[in-house]
Protein backbone atom coordinates (compact mmCIF):
# COMPACT_ATOMS: atom_id res chain seq x y z
CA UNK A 1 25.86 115.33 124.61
CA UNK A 2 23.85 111.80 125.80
CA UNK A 3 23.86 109.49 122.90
CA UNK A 4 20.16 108.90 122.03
CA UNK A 5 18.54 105.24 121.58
CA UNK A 6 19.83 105.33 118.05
CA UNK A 7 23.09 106.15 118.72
CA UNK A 8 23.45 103.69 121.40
CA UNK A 9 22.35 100.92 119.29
CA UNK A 10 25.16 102.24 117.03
CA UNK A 11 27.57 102.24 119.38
CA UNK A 12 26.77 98.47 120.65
CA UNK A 13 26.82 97.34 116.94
CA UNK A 14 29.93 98.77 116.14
CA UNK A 15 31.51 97.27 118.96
CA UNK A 16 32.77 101.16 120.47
CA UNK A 17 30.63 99.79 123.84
CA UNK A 18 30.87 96.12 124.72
CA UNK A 19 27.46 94.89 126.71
CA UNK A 20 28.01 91.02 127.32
CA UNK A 21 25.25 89.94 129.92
CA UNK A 22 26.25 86.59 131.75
CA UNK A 23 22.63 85.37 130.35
CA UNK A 24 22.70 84.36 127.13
CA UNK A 25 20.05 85.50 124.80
CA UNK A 26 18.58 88.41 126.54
CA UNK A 27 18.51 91.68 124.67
CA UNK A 28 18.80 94.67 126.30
CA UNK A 29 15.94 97.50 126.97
CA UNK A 30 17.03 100.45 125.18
CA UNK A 31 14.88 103.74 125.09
CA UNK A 32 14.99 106.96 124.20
CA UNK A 33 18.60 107.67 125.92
CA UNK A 34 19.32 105.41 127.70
CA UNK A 35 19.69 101.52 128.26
CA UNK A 36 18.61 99.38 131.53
CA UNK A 37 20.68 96.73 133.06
CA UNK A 38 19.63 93.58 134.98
CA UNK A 39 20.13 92.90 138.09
CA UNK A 40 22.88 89.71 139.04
CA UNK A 41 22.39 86.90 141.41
CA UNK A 42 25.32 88.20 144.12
CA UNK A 43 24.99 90.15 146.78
CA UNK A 44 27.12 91.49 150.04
CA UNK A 45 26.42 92.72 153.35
CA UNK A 46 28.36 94.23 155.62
CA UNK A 47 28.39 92.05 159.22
CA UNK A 48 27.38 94.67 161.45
CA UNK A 49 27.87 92.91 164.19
CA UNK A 50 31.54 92.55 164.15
CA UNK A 51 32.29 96.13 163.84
CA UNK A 52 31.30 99.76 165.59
CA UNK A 53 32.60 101.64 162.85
CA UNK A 54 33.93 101.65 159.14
CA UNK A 55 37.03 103.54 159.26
CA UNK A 56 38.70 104.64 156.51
CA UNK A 57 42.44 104.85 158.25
CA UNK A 58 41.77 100.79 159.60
CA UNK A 59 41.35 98.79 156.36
CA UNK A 60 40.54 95.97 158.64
CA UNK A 61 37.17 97.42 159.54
CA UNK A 62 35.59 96.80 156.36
CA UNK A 63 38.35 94.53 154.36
CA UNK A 64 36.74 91.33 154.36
CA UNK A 65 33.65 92.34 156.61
CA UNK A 66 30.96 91.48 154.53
CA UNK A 67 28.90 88.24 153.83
CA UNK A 68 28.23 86.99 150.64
CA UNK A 69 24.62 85.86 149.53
CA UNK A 70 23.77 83.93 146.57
CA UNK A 71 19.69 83.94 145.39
CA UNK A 72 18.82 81.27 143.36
CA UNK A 73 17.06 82.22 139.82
CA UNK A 74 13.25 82.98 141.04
CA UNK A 75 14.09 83.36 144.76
CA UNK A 76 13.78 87.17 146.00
CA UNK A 77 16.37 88.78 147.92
CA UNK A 78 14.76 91.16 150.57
CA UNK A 79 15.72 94.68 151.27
CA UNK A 80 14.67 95.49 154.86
CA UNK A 81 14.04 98.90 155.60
CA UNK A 82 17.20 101.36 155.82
CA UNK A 83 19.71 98.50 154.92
CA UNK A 84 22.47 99.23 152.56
CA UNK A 85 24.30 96.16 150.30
CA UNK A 86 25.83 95.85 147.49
CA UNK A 87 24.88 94.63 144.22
CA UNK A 88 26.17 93.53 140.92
CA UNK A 89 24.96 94.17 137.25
CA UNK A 90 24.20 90.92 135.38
CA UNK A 91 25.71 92.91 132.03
CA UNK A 92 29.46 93.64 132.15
CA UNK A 93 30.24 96.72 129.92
CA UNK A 94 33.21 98.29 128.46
CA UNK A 95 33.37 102.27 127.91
CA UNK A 96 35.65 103.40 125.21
CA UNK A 97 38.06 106.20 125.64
CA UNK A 98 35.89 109.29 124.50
CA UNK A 99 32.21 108.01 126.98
CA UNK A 100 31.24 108.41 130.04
CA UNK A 101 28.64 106.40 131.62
CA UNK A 102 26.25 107.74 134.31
CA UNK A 103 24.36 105.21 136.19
CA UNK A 104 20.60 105.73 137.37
CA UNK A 105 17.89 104.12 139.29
CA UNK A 106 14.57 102.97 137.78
CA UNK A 107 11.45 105.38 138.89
CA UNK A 108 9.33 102.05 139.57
CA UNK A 109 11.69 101.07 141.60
CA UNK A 110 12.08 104.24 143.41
CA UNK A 111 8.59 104.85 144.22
CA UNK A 112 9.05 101.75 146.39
CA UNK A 113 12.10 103.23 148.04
CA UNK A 114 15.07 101.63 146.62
CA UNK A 115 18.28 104.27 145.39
CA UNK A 116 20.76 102.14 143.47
CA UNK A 117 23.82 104.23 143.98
CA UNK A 118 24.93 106.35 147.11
CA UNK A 119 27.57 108.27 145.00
CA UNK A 120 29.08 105.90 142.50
CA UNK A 121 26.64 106.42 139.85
CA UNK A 122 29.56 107.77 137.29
CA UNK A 123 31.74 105.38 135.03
CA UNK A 124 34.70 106.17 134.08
CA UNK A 125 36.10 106.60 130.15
CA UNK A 126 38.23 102.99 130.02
CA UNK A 127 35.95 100.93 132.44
CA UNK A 128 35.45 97.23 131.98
CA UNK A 129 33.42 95.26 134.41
CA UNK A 130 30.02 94.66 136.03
CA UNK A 131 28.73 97.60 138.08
CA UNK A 132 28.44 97.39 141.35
CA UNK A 133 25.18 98.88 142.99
CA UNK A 134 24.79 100.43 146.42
CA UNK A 135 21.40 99.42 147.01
CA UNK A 136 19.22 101.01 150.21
CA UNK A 137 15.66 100.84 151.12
CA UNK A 138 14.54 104.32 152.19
CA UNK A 139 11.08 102.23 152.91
CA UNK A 140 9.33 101.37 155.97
CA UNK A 141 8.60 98.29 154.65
CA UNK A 142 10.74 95.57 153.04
CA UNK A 143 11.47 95.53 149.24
CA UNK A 144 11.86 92.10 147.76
CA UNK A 145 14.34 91.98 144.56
CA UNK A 146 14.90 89.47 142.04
CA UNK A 147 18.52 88.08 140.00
CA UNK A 148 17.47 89.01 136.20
CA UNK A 149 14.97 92.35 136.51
CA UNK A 150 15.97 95.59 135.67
CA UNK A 151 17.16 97.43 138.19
CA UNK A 152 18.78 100.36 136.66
CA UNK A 153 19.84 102.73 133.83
CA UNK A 154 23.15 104.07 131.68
CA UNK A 155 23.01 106.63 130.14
CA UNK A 156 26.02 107.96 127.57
CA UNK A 157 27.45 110.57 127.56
CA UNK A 158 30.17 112.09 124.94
CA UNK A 159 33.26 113.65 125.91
CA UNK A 160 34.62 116.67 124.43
CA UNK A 161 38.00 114.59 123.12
CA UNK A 162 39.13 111.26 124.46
CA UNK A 163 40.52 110.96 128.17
CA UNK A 164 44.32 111.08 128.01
CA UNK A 165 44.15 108.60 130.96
CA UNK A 166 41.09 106.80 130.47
CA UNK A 167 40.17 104.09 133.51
CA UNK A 168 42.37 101.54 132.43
CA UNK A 169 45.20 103.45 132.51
CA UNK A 170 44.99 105.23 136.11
CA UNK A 171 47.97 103.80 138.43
CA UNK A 172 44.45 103.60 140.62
CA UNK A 173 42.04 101.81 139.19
CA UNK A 174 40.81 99.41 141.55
CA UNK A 175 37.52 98.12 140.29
CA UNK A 176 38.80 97.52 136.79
CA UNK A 177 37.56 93.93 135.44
CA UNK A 178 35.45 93.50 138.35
CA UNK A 179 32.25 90.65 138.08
CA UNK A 180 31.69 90.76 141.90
CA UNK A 181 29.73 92.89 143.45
CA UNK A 182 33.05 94.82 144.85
CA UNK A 183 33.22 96.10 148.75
CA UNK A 184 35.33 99.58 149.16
CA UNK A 185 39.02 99.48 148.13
CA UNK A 186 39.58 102.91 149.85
CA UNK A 187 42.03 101.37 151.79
CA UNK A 188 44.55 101.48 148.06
CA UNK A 189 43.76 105.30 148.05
CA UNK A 190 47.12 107.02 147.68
CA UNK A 191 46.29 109.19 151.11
CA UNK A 192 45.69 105.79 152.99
CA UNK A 193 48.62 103.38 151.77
CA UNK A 194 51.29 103.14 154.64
CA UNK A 195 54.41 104.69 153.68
């Protein structure tokens, strides 16, 4: 069952979902059932340039192979066409035990070609952080962004009982605490750590 405007509004007052935004003062847009979240000033790019491929079984193709891009409050940061980076959520949140989270682009924002998440668009029962966003422009023309507009949506979602081993809990859980947008961490996949 998603938890409707009035029920997430519940759930944020109650403290049972944590939504701290690294702006002070800014309330959040809820709406019927679901809640937007801004987007941060941080940003990462893969360098291109120093790599053919991004391979899975060589952690050193994409550990520490992207650049890191600040944008100042009012400046845009500009999408070019078919580019992929990585993006942060202004708002950490915390899910409690017995929610899921699904993440969700913004239909404005997608009738000017930019998809927010490739896959990851699920958060886990037990996650605390930022989200990070895989952000592409499926435009033939650039797509300028700015730090502080809403760039997506969560919606809740109950689950049938509380996880036994919520997020926080997983011998796995890379991205836990994360306020970085966070590159891949594929690499501390049981099936690729070197016996």
């Amino acid at each position: 069952m998603i938890l409707s405007d009035k029920d997430i509004r519940r759930a944020i007052e109650s403290g049972r979902v944590i939504i701290e935004s690294s702006k002070k003062g800014l309330v959040p847009y809820i709406h019927a059932s679901s809640m937007d979240l801004r987007l941060g000033h941080i940003f990462k790019l893969y360098e291109h340039s120093r790599f053919a491929v991004l391979d899975p079984k060589k952690p050193e193709s994409f550990v520490n192979n992207m650049r890191t891009v600040i944008v100042e409050n009012g400046e845009p940061f500009i999408v070019q066409p078919g580019e992929f980076v990585l993006g942060v959520t202004q708002e950490r949140i915390t899910v409690p035990d017995d929610l899921v989270v699904r993440v969700e682009g913004r239909s404005s924002l997608g009738r000017l070609g930019i998809i927010v998440h490739s896959t990851a668009g699920f958060i886990d029962p037990g996650f605390s952080g930022t989200i990070t966003l895989e952000i592409s422009n499926l435009n033939r023309l650039p797509v300028a962004l700015y730090p502080d507009m809403r760039i997506c949506q969560i919606a809740f979602e109950e689950l049938s009982s509380p996880a036994e081993v919520p997020y926080d809990k997983k011998p796995f859980s890379k991205y836990q605490g994360q306020t970085l947008p966070e590159e891949s961490k594929l690499s501390k996949d049981p099936e690729f750590l070197k016996a």
